[in-house]
Protein backbone atom coordinates (compact mmCIF):
# COMPACT_ATOMS: atom_id res chain seq x y z
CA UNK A 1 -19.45 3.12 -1.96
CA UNK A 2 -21.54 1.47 -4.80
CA UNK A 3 -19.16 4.10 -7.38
CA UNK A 4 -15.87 2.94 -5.98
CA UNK A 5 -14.45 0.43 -8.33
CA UNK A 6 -11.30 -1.49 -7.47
CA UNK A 7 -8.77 -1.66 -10.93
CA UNK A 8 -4.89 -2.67 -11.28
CA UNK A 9 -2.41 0.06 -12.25
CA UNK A 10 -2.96 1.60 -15.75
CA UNK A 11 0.01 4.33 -16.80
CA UNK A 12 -2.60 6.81 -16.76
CA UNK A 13 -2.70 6.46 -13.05
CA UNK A 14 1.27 7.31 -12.34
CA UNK A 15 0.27 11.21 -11.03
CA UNK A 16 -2.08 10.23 -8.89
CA UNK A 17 -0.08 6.97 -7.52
CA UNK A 18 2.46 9.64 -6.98
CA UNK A 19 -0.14 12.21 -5.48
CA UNK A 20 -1.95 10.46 -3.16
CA UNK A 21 1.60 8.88 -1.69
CA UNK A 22 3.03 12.70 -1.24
CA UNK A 23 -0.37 13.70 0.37
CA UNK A 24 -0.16 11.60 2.90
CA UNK A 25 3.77 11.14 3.69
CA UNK A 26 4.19 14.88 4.04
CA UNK A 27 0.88 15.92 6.17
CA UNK A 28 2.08 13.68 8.93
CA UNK A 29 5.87 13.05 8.00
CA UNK A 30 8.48 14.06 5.45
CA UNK A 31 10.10 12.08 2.30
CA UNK A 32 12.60 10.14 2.56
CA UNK A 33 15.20 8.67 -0.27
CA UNK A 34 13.15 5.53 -0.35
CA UNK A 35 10.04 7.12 -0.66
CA UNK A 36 11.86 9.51 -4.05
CA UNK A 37 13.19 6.06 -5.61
CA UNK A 38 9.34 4.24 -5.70
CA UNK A 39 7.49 7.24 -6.80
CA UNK A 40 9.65 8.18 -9.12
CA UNK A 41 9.48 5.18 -10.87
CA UNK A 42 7.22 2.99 -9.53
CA UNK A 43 6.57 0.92 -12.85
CA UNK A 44 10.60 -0.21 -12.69
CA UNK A 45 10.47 -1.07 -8.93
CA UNK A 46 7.20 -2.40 -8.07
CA UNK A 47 5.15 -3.59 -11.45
CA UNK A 48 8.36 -4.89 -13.39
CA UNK A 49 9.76 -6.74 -10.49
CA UNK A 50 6.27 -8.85 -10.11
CA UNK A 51 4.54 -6.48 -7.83
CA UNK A 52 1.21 -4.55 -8.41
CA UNK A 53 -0.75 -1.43 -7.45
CA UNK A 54 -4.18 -1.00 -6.69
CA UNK A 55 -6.30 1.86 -7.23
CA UNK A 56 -10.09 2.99 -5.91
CA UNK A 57 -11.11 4.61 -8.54
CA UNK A 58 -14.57 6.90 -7.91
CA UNK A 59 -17.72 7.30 -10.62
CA UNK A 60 -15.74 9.73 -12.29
CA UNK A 61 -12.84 7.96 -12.85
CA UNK A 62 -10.35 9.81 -10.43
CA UNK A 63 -8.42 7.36 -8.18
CA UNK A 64 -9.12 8.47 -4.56
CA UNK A 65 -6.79 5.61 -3.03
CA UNK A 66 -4.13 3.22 -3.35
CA UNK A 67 -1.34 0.74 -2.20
CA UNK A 68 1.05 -1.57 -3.42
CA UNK A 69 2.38 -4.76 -3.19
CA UNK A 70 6.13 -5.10 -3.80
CA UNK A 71 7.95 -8.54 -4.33
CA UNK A 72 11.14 -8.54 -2.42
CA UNK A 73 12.69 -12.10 -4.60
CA UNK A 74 15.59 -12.44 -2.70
CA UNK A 75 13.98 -12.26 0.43
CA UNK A 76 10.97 -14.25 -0.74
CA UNK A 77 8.27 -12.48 0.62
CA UNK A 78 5.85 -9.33 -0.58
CA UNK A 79 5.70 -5.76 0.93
CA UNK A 80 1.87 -3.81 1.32
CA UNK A 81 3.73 -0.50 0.72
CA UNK A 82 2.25 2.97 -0.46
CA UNK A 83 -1.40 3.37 0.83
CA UNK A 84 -2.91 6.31 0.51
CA UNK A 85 -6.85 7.37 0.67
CA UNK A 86 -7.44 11.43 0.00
CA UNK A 87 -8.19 12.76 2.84
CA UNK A 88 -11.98 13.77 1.91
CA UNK A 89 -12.72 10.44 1.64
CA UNK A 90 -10.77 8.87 4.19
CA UNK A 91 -13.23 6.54 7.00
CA UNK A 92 -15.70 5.04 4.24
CA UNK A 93 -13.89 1.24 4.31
CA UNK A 94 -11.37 2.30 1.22
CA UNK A 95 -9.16 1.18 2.57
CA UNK A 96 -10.31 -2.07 3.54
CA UNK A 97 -11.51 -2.44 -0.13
CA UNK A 98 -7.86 -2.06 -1.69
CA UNK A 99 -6.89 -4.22 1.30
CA UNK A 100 -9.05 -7.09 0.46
CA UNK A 101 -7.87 -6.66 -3.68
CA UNK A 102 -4.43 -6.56 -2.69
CA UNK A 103 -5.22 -10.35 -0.63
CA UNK A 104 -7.13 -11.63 -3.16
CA UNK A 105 -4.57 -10.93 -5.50
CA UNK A 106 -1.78 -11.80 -3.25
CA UNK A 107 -3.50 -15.34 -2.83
CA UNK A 108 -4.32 -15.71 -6.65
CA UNK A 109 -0.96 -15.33 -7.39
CA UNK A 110 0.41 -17.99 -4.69
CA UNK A 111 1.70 -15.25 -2.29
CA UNK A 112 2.99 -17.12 1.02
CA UNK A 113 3.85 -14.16 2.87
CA UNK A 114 3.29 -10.08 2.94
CA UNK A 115 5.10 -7.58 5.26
CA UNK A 116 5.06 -3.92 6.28
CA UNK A 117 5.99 -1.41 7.81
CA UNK A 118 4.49 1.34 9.57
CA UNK A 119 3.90 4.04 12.05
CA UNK A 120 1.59 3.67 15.77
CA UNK A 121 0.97 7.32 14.94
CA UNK A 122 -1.48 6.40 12.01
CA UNK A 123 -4.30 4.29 14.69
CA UNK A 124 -6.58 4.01 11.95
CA UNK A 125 -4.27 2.65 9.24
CA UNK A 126 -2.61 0.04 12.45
CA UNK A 127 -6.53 -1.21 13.25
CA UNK A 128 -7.04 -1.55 9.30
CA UNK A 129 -4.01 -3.95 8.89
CA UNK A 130 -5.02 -5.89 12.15
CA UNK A 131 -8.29 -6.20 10.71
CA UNK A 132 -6.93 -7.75 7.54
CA UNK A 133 -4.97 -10.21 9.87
CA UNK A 134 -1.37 -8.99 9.89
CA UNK A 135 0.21 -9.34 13.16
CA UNK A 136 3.04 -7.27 15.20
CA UNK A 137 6.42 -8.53 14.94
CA UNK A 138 10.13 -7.24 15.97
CA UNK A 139 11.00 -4.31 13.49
CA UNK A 140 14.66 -4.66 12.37
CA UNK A 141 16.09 -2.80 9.58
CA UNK A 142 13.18 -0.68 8.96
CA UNK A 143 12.89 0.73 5.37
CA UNK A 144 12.03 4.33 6.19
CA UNK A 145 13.19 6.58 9.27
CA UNK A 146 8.71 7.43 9.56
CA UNK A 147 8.46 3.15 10.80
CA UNK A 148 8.24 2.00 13.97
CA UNK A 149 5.88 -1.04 13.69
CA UNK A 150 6.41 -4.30 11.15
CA UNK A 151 3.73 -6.61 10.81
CA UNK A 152 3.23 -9.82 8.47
CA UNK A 153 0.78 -11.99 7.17
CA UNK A 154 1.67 -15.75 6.39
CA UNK A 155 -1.35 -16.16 3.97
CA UNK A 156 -2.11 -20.50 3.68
């Protein structure tokens, strides 16, 4: 782990923001229209709307995970959207890591609230969010056809 850095989106990091999204979504599910709007453009609807994205980045420089947090203004509330870890080096706490950046961020920036949405199917990636503190609540409107599960964190 000591070679895994945390760093904030850099446009050199687009493909594999994009690669590591399409990994995961279509081994276990298929993309949506959503899914096609973010990636293709995820500097317009995440970074220039007030959102960020997170990468773990190994010793050689090659980002081996991410997520995202995405402001939702009118709603007033942030969205942990688009985590992905490569599958080789999935179950060594990356995820927690970008996790914890995203929340550190989220509270440095005076983020009240995060959502998101996901899928019972993924155990690991459900534990990893209860872990962080999000709790269940009633799903309405989901985002994507692939959720089945919303959880939030009011952060204090």
């Amino acid at each position: 782990m000591n070679e895994l850095r945390i760093e904030l989106y850099q446009p050199v990091y687009l493909r594999d923001f994009v690669r590591l999204n399409l990994e995961w979504i279509q081994t276990f599910f298929h993309l949506e229209s959503s899914d096609r709007v973010v990636l293709n453009d995820p500097e317009r609807y995440i970074l220039k709307q007030g959102g960020q994205i997170f990468f773990a980045v190994n010793g050689q420089g090659k980002p081996v995970g991410c997520c995202a947090l995405i402001k939702h203004a009118p709603e007033g509330y942030y969205e942990l959207a688009k985590m992905a870890v490569s599958p080789q080096y999935q179950g060594r706490g990356i995820g927690t890591l970008l996790g914890e950046a995203l929340l550190a961020y989220a509270r440095e920036h005076e983020v009240r609230k995060i959502v998101l949405e996901g899928n019972t199917r993924l155990a690991s990636s459900i534990a990893l969010y209860r872990k962080l503190g999000f709790q269940e609540v009633p799903n309405l409107n989901a985002a994507y056809e692939r959720c089945n599960i919303k959880m939030e964190l009011n952060i204090v």
